[in-house]
Protein backbone atom coordinates (compact mmCIF):
# COMPACT_ATOMS: atom_id res chain seq x y z
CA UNK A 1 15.74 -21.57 -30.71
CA UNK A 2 13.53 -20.04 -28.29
CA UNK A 3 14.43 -16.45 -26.72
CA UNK A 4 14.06 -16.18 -23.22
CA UNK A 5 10.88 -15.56 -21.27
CA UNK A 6 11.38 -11.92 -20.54
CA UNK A 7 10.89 -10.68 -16.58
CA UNK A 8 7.05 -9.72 -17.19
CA UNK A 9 6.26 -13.18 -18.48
CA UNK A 10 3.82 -13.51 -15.55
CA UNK A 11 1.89 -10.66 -16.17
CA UNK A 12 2.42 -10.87 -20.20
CA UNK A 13 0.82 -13.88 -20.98
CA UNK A 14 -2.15 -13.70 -23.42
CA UNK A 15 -5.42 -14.13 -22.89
CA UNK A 16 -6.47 -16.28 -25.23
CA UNK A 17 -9.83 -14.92 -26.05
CA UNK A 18 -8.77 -11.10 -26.84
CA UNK A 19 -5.48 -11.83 -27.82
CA UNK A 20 -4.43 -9.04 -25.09
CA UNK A 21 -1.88 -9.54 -22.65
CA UNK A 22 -2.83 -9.42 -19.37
CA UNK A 23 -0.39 -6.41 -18.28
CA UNK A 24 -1.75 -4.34 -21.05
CA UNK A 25 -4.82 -3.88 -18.77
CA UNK A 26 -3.37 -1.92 -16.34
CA UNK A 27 -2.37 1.71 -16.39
CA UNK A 28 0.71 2.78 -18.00
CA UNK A 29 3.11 5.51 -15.86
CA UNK A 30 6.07 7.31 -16.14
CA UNK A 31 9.08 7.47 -14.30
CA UNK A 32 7.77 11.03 -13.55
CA UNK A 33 4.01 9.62 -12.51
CA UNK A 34 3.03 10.08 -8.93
CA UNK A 35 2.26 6.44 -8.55
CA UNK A 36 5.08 5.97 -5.64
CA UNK A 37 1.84 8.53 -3.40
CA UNK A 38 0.12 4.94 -3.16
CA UNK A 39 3.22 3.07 -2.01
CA UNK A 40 4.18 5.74 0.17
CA UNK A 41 1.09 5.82 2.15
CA UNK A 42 1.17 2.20 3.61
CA UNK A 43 4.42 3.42 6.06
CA UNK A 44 2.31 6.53 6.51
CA UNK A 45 -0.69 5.28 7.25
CA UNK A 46 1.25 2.32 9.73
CA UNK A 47 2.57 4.98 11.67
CA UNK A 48 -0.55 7.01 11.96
CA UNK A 49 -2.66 4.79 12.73
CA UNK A 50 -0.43 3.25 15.76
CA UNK A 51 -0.49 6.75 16.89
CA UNK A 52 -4.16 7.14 16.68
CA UNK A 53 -4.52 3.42 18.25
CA UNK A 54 -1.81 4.22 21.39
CA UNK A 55 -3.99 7.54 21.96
CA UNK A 56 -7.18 5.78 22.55
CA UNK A 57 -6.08 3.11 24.24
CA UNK A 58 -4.64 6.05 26.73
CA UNK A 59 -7.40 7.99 26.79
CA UNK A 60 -9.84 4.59 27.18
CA UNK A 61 -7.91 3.94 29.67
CA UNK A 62 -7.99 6.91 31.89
CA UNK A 63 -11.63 7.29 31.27
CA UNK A 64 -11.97 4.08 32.65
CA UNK A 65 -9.73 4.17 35.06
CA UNK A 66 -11.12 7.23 36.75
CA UNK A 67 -14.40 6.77 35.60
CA UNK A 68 -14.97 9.79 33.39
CA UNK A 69 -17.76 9.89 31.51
CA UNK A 70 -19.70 6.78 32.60
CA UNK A 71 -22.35 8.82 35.08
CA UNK A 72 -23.11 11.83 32.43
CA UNK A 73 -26.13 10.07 31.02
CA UNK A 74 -26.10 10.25 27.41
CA UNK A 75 -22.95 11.83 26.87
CA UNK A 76 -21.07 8.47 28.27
CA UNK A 77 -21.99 7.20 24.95
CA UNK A 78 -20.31 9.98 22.84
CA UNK A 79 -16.53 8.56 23.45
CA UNK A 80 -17.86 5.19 22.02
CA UNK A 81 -19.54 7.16 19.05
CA UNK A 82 -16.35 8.70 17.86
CA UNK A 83 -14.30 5.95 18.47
CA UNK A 84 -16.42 3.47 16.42
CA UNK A 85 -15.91 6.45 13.44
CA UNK A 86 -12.54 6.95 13.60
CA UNK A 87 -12.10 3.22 13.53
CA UNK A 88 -14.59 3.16 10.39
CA UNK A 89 -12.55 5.54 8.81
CA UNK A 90 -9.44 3.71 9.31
CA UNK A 91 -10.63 0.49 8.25
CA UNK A 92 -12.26 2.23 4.56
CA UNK A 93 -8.38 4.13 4.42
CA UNK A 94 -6.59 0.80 5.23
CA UNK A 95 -8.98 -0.98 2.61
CA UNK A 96 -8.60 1.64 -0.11
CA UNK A 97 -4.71 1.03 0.09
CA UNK A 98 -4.81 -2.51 0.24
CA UNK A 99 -6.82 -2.46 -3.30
CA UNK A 100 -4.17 -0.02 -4.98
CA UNK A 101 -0.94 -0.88 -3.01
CA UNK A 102 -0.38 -3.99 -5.35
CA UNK A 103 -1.32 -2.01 -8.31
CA UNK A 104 0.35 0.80 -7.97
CA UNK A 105 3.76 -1.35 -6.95
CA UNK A 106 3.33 -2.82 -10.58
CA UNK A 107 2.73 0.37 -12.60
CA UNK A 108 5.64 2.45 -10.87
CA UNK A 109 8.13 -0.72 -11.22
CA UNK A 110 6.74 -1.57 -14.51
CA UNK A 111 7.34 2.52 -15.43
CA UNK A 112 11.15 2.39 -14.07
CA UNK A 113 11.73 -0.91 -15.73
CA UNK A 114 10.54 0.42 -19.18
CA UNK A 115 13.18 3.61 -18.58
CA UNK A 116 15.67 0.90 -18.16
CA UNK A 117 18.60 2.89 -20.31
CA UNK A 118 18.36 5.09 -18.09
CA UNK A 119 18.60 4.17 -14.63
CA UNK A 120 20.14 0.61 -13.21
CA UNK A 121 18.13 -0.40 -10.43
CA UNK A 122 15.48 -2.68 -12.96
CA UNK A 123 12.97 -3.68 -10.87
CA UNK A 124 10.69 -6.70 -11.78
CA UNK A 125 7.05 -5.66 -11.72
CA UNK A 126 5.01 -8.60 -11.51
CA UNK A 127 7.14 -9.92 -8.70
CA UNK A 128 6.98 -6.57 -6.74
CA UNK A 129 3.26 -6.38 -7.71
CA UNK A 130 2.71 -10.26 -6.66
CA UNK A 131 4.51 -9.41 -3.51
CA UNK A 132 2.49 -6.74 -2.50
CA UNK A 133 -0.59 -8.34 -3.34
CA UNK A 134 0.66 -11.36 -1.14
CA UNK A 135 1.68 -8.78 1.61
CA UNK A 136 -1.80 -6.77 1.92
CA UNK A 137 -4.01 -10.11 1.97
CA UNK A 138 -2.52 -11.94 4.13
CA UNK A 139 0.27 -9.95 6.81
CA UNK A 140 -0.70 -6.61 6.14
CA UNK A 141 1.88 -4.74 7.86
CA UNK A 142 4.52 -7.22 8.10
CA UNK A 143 5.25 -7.36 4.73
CA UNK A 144 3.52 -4.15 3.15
CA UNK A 145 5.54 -1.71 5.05
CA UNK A 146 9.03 -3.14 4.66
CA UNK A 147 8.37 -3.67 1.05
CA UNK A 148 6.99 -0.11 0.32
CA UNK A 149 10.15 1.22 2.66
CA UNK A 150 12.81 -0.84 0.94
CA UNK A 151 11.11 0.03 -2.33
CA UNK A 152 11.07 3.30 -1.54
CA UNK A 153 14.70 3.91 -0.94
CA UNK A 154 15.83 1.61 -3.68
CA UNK A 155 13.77 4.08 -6.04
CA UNK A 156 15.00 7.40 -4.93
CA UNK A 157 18.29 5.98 -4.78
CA UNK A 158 17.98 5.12 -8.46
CA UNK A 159 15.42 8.03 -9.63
CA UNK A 160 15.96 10.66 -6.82
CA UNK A 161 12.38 10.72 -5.64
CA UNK A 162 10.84 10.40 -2.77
């Protein structure tokens, strides 16, 4: 009789050319690891960058209003300078962490699952990692950041950090 497929079966199966399994490709982590940084920054950088987005829409918005800026020659062009970097900035940030969210997900669930005796919260990694892989290509925000908040609390309920 066949055992049960264990909860990594997704990310376990073999490759059939190496004989590897699939989750042996990605980094290993300990309970300890600062992994959680990565899943951490997606509320972080939510909230920072609707600051940063409310401020210059305010300050667009005045200077338009009242027409600052716009007969100064040259420098009229120096508010649309910086906000074309910031926004470059932002965009290589929010593209960074939508490469390691997913990963990072899987290797800190994947390092409290393995320390299993120990704690009782068991999350699944490859459906935590799937999900935030789901999350940051296609809502971004509107699954990333409840995910990373409820995962979060679940794991310093269970490990005591965050």
């Amino acid at each position: 009789m066949d055992s049960p497929p264990s909860a990594n079966s997704a990310v376990e199966k073999r490759d059939s050319s190496s004989g590897t399994a699939v989750g042996d490709l990605l980094p290993r982590a300990s309970v300890d690891s600062r992994w959680w940084y990565w899943i951490a920054a997606v509320p972080l950088f939510a909230l920072v960058g609707t600051v940063f987005g409310v401020l210059f829409g305010i300050v667009g918005f005045v200077g338009f209003f009242f027409g600052v800026g716009f007969d100064a020659g040259m420098l009229s062009v120096l508010p649309f300078v910086a906000v074309a970097l910031a926004v470059t900035l932002v965009a290589a940030v929010g593209g960074l962490l939508t490469l390691v969210f997913p990963l990072a997900m899987y290797v800190d669930a994947r390092a409290i699952t393995e320390a299993a005796a120990d704690y009782e919260w068991r999350p699944d990694p490859a459906l935590y990692g799937l999900v935030a892989l789901a999350g940051a290509l296609t809502t971004t925000f509107v699954v990333t950041v409840p995910l990373a908040l409820y995962y979060l609390y679940r794991r310093h309920e269970t490990v005591g950090t965050p």
